[in-house]
PDB file of N, CA and C in Angstrom:
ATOM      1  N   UNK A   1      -0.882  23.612  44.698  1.00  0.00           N
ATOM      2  CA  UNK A   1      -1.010  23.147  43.325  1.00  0.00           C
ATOM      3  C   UNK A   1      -2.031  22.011  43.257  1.00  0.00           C
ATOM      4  N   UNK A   2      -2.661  22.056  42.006  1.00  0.00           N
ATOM      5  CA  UNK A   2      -3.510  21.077  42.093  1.00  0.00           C
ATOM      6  C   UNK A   2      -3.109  19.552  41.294  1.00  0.00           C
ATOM      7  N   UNK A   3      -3.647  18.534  41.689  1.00  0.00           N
ATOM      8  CA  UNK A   3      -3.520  17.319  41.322  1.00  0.00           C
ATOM      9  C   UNK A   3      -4.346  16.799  40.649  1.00  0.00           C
ATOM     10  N   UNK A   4      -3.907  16.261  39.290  1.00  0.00           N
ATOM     11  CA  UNK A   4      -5.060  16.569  37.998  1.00  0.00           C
ATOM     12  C   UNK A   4      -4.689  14.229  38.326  1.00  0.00           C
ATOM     13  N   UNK A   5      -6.137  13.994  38.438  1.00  0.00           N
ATOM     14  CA  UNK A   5      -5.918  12.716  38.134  1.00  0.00           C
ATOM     15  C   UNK A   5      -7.110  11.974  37.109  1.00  0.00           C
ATOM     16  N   UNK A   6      -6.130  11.344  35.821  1.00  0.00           N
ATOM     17  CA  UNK A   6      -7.108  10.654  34.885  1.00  0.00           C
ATOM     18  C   UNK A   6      -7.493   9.692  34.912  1.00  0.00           C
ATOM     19  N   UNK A   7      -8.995   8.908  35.232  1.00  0.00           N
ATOM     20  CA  UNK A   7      -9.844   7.895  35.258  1.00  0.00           C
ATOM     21  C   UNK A   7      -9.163   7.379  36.503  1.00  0.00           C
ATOM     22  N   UNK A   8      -9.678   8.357  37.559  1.00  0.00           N
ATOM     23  CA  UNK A   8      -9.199   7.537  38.930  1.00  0.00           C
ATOM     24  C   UNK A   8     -10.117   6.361  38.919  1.00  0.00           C
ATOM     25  N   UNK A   9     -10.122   5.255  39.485  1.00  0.00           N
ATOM     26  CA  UNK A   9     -10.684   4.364  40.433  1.00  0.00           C
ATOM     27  C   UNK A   9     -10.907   4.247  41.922  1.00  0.00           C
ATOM     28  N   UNK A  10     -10.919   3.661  42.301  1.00  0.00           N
ATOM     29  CA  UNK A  10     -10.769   3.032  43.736  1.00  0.00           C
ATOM     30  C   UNK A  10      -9.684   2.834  44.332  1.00  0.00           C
ATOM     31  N   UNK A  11      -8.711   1.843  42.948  1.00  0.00           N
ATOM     32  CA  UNK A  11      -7.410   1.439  42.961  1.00  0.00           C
ATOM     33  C   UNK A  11      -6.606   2.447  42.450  1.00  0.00           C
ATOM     34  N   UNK A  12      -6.227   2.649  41.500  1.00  0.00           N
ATOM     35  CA  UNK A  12      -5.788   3.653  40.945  1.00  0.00           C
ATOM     36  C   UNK A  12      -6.369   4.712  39.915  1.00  0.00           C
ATOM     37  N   UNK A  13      -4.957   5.490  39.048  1.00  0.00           N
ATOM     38  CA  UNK A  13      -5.696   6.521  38.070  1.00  0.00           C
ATOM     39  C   UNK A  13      -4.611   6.342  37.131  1.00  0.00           C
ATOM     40  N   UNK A  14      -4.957   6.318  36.168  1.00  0.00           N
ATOM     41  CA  UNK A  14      -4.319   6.063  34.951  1.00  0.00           C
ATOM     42  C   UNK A  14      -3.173   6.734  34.426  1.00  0.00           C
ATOM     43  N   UNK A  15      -3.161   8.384  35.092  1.00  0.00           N
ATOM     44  CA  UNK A  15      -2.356   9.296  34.528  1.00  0.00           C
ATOM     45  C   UNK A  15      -2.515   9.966  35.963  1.00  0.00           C
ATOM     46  N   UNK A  16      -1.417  10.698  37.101  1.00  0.00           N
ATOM     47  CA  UNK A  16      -1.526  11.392  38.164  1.00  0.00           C
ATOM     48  C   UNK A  16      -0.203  12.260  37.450  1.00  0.00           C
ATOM     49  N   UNK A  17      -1.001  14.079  37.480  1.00  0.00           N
ATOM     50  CA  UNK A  17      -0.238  15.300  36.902  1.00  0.00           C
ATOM     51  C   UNK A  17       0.134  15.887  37.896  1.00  0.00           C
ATOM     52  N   UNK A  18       1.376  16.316  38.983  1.00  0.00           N
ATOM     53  CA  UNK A  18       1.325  17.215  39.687  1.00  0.00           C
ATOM     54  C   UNK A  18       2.326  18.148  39.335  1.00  0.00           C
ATOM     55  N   UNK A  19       2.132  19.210  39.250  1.00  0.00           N
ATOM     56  CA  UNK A  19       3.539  20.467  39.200  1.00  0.00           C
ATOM     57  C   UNK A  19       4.070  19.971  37.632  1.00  0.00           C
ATOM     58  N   UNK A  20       3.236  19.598  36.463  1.00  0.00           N
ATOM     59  CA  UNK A  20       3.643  19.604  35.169  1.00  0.00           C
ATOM     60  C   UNK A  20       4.484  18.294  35.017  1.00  0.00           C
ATOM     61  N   UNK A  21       4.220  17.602  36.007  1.00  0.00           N
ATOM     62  CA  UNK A  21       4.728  15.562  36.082  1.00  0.00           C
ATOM     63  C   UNK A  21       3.511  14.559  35.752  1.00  0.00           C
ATOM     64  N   UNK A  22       4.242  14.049  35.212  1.00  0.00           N
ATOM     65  CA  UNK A  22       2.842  12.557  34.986  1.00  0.00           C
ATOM     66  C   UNK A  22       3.646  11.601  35.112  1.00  0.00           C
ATOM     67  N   UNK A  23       2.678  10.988  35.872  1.00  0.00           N
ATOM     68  CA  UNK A  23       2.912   9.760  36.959  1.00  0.00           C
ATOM     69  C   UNK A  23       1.906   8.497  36.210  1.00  0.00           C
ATOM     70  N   UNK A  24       2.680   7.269  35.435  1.00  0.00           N
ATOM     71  CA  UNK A  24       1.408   6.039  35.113  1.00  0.00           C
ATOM     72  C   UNK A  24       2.045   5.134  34.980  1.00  0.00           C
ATOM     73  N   UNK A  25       1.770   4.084  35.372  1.00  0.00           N
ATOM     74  CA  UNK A  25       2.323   2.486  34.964  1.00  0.00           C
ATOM     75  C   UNK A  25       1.702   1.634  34.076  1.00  0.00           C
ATOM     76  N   UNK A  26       2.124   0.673  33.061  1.00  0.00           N
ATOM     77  CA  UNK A  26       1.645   0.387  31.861  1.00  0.00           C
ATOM     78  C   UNK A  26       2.256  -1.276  32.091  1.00  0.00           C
ATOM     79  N   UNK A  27       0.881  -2.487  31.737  1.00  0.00           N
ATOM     80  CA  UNK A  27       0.910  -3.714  31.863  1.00  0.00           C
ATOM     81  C   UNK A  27       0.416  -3.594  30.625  1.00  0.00           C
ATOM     82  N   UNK A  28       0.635  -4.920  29.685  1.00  0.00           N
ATOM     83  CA  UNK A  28      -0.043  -5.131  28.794  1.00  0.00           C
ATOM     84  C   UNK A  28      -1.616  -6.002  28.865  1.00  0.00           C
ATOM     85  N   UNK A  29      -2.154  -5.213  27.920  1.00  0.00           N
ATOM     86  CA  UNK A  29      -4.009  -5.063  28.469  1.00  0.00           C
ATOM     87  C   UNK A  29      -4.352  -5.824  27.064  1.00  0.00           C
ATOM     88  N   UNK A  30      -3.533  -6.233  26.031  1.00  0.00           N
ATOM     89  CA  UNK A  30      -4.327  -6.637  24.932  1.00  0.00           C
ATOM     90  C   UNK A  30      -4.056  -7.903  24.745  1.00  0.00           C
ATOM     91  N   UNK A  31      -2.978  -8.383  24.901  1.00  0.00           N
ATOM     92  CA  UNK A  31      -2.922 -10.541  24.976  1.00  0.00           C
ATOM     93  C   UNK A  31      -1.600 -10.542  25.187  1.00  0.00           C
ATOM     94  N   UNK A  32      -1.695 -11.141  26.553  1.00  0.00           N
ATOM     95  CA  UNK A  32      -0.592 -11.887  27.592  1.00  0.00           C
ATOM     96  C   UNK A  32      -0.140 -13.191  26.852  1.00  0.00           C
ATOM     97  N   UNK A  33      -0.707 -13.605  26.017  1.00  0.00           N
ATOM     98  CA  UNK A  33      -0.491 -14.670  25.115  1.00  0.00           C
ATOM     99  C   UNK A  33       0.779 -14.712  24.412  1.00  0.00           C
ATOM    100  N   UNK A  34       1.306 -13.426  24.512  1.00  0.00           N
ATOM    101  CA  UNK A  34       2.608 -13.349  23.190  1.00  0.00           C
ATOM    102  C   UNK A  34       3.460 -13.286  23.979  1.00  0.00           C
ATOM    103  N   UNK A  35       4.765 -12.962  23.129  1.00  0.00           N
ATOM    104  CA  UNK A  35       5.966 -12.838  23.618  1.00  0.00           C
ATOM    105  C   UNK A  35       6.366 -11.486  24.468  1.00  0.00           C
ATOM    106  N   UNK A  36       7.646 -11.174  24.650  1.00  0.00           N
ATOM    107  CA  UNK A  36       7.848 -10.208  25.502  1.00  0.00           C
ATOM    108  C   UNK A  36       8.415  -9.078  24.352  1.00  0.00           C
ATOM    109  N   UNK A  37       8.340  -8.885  22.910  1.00  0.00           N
ATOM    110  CA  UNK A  37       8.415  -7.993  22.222  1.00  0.00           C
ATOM    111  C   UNK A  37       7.160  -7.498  22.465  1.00  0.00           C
ATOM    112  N   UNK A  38       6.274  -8.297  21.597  1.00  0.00           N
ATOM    113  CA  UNK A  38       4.553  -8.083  21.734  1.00  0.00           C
ATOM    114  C   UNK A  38       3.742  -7.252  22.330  1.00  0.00           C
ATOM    115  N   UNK A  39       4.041  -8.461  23.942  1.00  0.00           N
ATOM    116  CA  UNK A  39       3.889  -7.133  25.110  1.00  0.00           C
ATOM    117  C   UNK A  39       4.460  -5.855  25.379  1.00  0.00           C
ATOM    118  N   UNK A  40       5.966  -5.469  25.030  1.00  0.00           N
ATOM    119  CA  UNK A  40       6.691  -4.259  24.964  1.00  0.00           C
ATOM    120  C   UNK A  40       5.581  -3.508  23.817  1.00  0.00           C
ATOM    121  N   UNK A  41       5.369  -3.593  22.854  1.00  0.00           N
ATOM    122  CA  UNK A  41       4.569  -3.086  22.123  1.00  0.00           C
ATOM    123  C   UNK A  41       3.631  -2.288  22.490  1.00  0.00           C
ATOM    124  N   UNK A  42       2.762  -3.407  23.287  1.00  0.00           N
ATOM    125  CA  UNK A  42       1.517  -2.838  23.717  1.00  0.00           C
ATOM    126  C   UNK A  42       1.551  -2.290  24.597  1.00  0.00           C
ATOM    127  N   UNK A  43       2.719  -2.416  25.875  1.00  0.00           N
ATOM    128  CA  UNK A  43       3.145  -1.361  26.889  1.00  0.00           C
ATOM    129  C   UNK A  43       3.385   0.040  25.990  1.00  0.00           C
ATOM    130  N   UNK A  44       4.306  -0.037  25.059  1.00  0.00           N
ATOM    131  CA  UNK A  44       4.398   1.382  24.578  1.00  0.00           C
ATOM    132  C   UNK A  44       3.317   1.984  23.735  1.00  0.00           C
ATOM    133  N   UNK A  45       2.382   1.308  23.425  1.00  0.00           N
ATOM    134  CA  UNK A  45       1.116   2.013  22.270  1.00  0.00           C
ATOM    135  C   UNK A  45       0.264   2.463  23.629  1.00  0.00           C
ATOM    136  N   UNK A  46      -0.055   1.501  25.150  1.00  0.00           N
ATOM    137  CA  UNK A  46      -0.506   2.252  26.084  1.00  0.00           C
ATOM    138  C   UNK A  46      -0.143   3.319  26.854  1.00  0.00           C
ATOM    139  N   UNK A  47       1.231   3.945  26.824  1.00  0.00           N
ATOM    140  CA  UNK A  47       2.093   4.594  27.214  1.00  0.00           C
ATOM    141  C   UNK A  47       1.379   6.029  26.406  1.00  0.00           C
ATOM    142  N   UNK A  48       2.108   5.520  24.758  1.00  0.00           N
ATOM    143  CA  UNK A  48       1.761   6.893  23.732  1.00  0.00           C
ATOM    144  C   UNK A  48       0.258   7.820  24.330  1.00  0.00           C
ATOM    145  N   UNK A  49      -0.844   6.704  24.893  1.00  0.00           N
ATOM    146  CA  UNK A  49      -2.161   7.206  25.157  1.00  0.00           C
ATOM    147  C   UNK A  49      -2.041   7.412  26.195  1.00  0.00           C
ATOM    148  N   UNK A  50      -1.575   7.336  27.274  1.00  0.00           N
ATOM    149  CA  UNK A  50      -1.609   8.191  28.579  1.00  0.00           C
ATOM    150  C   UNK A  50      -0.727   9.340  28.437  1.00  0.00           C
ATOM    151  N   UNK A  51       0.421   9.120  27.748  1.00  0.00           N
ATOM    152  CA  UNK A  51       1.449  10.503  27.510  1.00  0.00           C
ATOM    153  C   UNK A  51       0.274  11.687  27.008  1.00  0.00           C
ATOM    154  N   UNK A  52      -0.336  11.484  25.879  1.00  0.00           N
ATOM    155  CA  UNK A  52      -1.336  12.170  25.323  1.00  0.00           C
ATOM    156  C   UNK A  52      -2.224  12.694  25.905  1.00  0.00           C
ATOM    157  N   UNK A  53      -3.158  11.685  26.854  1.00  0.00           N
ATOM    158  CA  UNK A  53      -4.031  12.353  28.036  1.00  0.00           C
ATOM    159  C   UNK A  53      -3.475  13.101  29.007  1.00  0.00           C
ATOM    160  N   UNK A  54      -1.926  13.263  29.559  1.00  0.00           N
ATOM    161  CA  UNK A  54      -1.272  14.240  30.153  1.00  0.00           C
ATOM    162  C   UNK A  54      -0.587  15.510  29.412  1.00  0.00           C
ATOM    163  N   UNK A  55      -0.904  15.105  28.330  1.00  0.00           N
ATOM    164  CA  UNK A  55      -0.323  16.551  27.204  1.00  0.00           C
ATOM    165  C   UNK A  55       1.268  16.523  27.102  1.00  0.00           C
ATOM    166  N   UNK A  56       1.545  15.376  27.079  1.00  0.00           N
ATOM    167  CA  UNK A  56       3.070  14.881  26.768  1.00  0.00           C
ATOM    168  C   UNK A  56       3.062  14.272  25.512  1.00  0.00           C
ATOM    169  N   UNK A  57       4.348  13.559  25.601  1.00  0.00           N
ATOM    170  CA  UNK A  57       4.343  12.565  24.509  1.00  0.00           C
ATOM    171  C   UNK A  57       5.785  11.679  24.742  1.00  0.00           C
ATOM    172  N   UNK A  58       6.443  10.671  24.069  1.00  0.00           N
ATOM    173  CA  UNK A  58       7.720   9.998  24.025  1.00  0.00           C
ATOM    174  C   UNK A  58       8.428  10.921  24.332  1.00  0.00           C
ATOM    175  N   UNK A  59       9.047  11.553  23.874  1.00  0.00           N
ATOM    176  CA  UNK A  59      10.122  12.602  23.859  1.00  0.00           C
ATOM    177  C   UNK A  59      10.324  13.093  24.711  1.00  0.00           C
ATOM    178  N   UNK A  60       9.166  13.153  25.762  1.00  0.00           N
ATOM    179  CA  UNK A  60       9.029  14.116  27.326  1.00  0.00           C
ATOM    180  C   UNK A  60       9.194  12.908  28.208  1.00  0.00           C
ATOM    181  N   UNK A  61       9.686  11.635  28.087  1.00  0.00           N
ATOM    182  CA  UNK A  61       9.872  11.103  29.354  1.00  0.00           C
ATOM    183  C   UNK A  61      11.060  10.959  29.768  1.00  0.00           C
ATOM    184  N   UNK A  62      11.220  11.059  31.227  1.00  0.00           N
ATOM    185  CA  UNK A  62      11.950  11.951  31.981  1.00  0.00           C
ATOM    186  C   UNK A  62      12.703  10.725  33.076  1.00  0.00           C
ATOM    187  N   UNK A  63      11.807   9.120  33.257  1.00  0.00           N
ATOM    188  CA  UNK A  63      12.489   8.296  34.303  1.00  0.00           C
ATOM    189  C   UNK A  63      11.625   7.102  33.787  1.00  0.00           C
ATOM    190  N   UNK A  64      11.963   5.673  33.986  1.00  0.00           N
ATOM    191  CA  UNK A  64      11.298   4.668  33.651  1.00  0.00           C
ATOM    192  C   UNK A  64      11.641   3.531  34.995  1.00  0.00           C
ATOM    193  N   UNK A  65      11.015   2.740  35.244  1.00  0.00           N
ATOM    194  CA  UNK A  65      11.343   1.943  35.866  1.00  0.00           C
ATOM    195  C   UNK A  65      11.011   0.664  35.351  1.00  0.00           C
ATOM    196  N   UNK A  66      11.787  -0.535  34.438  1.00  0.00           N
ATOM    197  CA  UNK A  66      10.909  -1.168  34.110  1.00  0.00           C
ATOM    198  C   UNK A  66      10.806  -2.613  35.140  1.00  0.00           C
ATOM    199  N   UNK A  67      10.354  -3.350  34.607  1.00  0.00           N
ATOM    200  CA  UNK A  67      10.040  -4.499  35.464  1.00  0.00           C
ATOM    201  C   UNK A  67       9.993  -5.920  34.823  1.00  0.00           C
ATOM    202  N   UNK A  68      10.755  -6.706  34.595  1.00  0.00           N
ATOM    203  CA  UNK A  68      10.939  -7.795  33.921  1.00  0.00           C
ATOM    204  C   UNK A  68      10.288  -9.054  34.259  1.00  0.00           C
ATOM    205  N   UNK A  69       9.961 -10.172  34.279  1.00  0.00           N
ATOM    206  CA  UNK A  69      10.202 -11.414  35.018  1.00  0.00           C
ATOM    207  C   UNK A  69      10.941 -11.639  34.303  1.00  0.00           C
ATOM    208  N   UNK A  70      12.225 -11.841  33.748  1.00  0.00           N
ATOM    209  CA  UNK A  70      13.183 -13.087  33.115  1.00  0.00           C
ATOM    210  C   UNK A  70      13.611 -11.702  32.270  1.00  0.00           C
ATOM    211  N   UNK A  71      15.308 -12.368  32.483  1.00  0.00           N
ATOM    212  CA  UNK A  71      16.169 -11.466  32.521  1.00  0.00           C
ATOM    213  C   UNK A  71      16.745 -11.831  31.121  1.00  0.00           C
ATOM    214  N   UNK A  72      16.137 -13.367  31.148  1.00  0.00           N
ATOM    215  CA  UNK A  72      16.678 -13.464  29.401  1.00  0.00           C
ATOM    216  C   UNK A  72      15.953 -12.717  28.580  1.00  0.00           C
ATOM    217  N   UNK A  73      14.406 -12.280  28.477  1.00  0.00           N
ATOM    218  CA  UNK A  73      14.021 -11.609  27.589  1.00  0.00           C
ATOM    219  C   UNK A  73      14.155 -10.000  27.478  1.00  0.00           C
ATOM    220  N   UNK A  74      15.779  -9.402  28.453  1.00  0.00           N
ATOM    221  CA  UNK A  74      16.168  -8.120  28.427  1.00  0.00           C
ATOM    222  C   UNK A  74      16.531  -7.878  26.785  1.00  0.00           C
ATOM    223  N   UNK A  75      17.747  -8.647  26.206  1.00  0.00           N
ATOM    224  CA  UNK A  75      18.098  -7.768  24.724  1.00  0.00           C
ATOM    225  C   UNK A  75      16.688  -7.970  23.669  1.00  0.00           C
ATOM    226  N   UNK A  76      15.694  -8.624  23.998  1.00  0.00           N
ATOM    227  CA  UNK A  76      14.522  -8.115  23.012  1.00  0.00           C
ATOM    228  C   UNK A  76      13.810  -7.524  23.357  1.00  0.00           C
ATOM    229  N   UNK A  77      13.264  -7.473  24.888  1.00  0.00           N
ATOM    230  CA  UNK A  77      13.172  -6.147  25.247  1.00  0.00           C
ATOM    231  C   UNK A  77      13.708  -4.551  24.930  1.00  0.00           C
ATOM    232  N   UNK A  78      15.220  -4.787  25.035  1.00  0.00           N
ATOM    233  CA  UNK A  78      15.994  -3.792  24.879  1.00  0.00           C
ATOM    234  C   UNK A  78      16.020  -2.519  23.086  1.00  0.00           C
ATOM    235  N   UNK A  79      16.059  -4.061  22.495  1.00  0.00           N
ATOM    236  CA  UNK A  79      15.594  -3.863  20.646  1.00  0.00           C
ATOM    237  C   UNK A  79      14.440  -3.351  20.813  1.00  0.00           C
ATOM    238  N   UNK A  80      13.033  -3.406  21.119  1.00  0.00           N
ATOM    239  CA  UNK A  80      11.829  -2.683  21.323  1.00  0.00           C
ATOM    240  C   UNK A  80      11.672  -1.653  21.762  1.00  0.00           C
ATOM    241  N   UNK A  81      12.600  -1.058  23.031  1.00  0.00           N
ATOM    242  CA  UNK A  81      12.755  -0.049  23.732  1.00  0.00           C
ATOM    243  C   UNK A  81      13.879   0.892  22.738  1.00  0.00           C
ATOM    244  N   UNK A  82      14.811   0.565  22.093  1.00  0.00           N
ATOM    245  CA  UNK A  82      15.602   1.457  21.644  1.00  0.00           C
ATOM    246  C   UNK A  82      14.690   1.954  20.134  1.00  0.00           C
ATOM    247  N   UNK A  83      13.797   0.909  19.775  1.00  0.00           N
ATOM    248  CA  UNK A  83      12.833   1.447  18.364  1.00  0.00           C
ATOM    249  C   UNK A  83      12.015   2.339  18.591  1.00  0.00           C
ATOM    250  N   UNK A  84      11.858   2.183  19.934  1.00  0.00           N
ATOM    251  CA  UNK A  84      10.201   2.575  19.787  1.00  0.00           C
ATOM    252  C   UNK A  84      10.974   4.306  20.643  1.00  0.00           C
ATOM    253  N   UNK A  85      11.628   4.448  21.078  1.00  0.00           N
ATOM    254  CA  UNK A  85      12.425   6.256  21.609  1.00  0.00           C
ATOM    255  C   UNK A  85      12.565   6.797  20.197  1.00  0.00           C
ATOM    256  N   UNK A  86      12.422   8.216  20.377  1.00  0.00           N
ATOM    257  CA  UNK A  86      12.700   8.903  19.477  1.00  0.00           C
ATOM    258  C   UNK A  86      14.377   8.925  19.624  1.00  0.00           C
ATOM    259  N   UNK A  87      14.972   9.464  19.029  1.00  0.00           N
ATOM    260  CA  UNK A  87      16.572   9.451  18.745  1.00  0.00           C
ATOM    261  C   UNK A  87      17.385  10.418  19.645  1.00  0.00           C
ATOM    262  N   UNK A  88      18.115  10.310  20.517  1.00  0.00           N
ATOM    263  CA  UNK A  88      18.709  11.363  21.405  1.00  0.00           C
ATOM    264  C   UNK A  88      17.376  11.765  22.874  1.00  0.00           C
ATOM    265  N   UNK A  89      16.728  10.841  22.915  1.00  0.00           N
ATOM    266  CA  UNK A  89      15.592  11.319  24.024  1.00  0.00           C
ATOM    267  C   UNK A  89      15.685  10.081  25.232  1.00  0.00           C
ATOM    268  N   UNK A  90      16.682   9.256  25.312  1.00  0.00           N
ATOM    269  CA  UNK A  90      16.373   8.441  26.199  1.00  0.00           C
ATOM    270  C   UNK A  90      16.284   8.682  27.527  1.00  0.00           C
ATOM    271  N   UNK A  91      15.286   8.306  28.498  1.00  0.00           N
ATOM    272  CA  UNK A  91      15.291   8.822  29.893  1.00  0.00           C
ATOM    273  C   UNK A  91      15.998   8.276  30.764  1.00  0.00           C
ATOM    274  N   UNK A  92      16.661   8.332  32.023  1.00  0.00           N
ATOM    275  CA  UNK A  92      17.077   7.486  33.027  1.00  0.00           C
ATOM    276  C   UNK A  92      15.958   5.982  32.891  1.00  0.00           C
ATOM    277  N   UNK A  93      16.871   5.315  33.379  1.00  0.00           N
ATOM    278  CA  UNK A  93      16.155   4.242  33.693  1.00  0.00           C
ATOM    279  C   UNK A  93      16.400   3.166  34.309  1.00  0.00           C
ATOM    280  N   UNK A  94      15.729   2.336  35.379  1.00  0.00           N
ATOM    281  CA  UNK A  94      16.078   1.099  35.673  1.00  0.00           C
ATOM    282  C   UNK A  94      15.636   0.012  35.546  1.00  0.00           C
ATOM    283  N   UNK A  95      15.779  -0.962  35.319  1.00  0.00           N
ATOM    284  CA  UNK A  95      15.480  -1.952  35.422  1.00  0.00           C
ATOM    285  C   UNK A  95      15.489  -3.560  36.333  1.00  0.00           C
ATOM    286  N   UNK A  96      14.572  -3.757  36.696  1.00  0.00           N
ATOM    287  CA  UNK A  96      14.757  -5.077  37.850  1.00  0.00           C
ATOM    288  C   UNK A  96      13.713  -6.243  37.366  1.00  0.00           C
ATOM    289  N   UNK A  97      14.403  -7.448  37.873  1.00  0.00           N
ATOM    290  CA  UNK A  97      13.777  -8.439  37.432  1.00  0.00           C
ATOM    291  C   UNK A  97      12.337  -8.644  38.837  1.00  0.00           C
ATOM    292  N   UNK A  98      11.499  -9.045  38.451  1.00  0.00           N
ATOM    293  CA  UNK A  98      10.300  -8.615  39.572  1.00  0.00           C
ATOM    294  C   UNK A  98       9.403  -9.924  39.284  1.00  0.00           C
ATOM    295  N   UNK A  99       8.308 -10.590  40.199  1.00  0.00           N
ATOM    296  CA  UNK A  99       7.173 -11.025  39.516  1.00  0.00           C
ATOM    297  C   UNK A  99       6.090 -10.263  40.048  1.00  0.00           C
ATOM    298  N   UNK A 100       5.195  -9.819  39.077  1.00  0.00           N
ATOM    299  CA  UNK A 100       4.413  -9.506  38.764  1.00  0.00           C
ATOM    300  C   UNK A 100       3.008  -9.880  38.815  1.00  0.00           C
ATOM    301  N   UNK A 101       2.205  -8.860  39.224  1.00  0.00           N
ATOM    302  CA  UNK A 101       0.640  -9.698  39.986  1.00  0.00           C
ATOM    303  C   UNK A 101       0.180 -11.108  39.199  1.00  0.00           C
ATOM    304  N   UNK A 102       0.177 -10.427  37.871  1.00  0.00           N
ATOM    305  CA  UNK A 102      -0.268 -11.438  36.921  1.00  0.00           C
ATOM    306  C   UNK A 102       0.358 -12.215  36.214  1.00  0.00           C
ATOM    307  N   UNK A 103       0.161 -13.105  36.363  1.00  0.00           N
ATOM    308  CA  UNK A 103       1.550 -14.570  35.972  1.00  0.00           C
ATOM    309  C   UNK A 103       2.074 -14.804  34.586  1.00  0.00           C
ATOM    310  N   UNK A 104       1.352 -14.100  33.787  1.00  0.00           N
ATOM    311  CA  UNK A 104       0.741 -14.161  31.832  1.00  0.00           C
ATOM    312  C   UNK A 104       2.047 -12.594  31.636  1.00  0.00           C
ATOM    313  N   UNK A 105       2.054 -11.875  32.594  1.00  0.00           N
ATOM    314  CA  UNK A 105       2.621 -10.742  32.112  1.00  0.00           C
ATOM    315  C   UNK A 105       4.148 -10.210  32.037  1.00  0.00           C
ATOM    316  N   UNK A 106       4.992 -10.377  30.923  1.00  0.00           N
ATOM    317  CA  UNK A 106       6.740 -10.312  31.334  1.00  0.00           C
ATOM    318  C   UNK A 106       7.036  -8.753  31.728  1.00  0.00           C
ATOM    319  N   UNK A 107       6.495  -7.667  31.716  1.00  0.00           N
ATOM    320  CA  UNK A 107       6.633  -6.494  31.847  1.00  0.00           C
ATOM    321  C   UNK A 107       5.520  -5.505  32.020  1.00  0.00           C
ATOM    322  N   UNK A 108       6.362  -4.542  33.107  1.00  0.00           N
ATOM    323  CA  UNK A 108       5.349  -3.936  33.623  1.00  0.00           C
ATOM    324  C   UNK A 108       6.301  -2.251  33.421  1.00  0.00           C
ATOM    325  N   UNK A 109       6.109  -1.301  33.081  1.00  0.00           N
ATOM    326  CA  UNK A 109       6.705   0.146  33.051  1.00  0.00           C
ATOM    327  C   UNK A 109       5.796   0.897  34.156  1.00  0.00           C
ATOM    328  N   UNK A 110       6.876   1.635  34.540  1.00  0.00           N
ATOM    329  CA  UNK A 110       6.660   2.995  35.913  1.00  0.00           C
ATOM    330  C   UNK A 110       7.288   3.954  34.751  1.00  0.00           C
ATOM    331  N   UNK A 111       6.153   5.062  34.352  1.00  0.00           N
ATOM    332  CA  UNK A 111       6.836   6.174  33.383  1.00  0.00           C
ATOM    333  C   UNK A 111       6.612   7.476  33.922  1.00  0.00           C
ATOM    334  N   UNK A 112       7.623   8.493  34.356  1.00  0.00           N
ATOM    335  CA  UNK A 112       7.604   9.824  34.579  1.00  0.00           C
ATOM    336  C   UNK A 112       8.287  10.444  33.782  1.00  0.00           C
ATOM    337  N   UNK A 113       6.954  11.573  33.167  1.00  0.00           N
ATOM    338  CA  UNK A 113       7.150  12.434  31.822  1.00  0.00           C
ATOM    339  C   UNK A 113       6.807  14.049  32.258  1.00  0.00           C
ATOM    340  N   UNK A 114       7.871  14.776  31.723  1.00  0.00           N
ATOM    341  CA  UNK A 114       6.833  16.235  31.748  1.00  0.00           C
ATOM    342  C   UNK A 114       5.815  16.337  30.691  1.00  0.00           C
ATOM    343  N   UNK A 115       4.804  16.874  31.363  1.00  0.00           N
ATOM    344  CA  UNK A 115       3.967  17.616  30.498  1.00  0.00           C
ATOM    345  C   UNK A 115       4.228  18.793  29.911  1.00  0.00           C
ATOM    346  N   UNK A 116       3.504  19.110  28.952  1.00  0.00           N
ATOM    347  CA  UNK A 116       3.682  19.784  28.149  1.00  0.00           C
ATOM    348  C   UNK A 116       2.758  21.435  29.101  1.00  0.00           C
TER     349      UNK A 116
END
């Protein structure tokens, strides 16, 4: 089977498809400046666009791993994450408190979705 990978790098690839799986992790890329709703935001509007470049979408994800620094900002986290799922689609998931390369950033998502 082949291994479909989107905007590889050096380091990584944005979207890795194997056997109808997509494989991507999502930091927030637009301002580390805000809060940890904010950033949930922009983790999930970067999410919607890699789901898309794998021919998925919300509804098709299948495992999450998320990644916190600070465990107090889980229930607004949690409020962001339960808005932003479609209704009856939630995936497994875990969550751990972690730090993270970049010091500005409260969350980081590991998302595995089928493709479509």
């Amino acid at each position: 089977m082949t291994i479909n990978r989107v905007n590889p790098c050096a380091r990584w690839s944005d979207v890795t498809v194997y056997n109808g799986i997509a494989h991507f992790v999502e930091v927030p890329e637009t301002d580390t400046s805000v809060g940890i709703r904010e950033q949930a935001q922009q983790v999930f509007a970067q999410a919607e666009e890699m789901l898309a470049a794998a021919n998925s979408d919300k509804s098709r994800i299948l495992s999450c791993t998320i990644y916190l620094t600070d465990f107090a900002n889980i229930d607004e986290f949690n409020q962001e994450w339960e808005a932003w799922l479609p209704e009856g689609s939630a995936p497994s998931r875990a969550c751990v408190k972690a730090e993270l390369a970049n010091p500005e950033y409260l969350v980081e998502i590991s998302f595995v979705a089928a493709a479509k």
